[in-house]
Protein backbone atom coordinates (compact mmCIF):
# COMPACT_ATOMS: atom_id res chain seq x y z
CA UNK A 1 -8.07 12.85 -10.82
CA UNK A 2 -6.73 9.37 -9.43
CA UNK A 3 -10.12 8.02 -11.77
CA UNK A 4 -9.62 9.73 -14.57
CA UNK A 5 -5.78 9.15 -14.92
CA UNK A 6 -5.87 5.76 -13.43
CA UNK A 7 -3.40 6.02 -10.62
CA UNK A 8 -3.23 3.81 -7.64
CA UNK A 9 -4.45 4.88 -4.29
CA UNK A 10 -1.35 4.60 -2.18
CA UNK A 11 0.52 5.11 0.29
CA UNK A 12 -2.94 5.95 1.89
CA UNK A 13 -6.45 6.50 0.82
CA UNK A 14 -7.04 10.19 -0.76
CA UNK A 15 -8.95 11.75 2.02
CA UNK A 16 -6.59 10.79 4.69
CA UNK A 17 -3.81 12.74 2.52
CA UNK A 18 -5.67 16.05 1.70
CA UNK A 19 -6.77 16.12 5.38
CA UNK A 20 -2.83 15.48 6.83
CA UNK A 21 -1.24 17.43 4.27
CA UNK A 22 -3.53 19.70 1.49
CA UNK A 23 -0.13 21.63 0.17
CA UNK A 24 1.22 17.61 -0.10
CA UNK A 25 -1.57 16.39 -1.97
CA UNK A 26 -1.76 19.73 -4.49
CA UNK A 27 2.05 19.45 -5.02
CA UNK A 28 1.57 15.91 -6.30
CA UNK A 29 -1.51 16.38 -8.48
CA UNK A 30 0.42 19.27 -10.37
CA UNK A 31 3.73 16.77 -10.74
CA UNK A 32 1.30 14.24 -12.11
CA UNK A 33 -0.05 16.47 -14.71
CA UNK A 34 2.97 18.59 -15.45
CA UNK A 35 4.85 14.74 -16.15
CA UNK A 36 1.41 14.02 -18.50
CA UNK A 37 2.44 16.71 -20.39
CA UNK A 38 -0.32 19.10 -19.45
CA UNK A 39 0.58 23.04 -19.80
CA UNK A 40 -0.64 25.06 -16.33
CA UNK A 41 -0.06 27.90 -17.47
CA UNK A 42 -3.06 27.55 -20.48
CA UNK A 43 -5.69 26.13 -17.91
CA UNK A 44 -7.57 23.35 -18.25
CA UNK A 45 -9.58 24.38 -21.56
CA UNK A 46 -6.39 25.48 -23.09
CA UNK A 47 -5.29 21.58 -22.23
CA UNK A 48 -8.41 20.38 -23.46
CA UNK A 49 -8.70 22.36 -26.79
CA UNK A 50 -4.77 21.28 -27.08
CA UNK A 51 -5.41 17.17 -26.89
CA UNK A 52 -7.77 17.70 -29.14
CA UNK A 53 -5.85 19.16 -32.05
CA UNK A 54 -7.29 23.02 -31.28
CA UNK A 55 -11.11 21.62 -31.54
CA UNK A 56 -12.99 24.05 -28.58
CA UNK A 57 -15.00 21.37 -26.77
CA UNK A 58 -17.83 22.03 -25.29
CA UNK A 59 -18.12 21.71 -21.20
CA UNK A 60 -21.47 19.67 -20.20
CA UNK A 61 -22.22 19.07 -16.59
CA UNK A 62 -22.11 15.16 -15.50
CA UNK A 63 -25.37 13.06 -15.26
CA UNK A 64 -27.60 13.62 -12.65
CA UNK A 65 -27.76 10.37 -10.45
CA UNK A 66 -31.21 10.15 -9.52
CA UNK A 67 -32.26 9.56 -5.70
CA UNK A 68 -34.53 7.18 -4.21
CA UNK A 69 -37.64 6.30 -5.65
CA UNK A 70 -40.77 5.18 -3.86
């Protein structure tokens, strides 16, 4: 989420927080995307399909990074 929204990492790196405090962390991702304007209650396709003027996208999984070669 900090990637795709662009956020900085602070006060601390992002695994220190979910590992101190999980409820913390959750509490300020759904802030951050409740202030962005995003609609929980809809789910995350219902956001999608809503930025995009009611256009269904299409999920596809992310490129496969490929391993080491010999």
């Amino acid at each position: 989420m900090r990637k795709q929204l662009m956020l900085e990492e602070r006060p601390c790196n992002d695994c220190l927080v979910h590992l101190c405090c999980d409820a913390c962390a959750l509490c300020q991702e759904y802030r951050e995307l409740k202030h962005r304007g995003f609609d929980m209650a809809i789910g995350w396709q219902g956001n999608l399909e809503r930025q995009n003027g009611g256009a269904t996208m299409i999920a596809s999984a992310p490129p496969i990074e490929q391993g080491m070669n010999r």
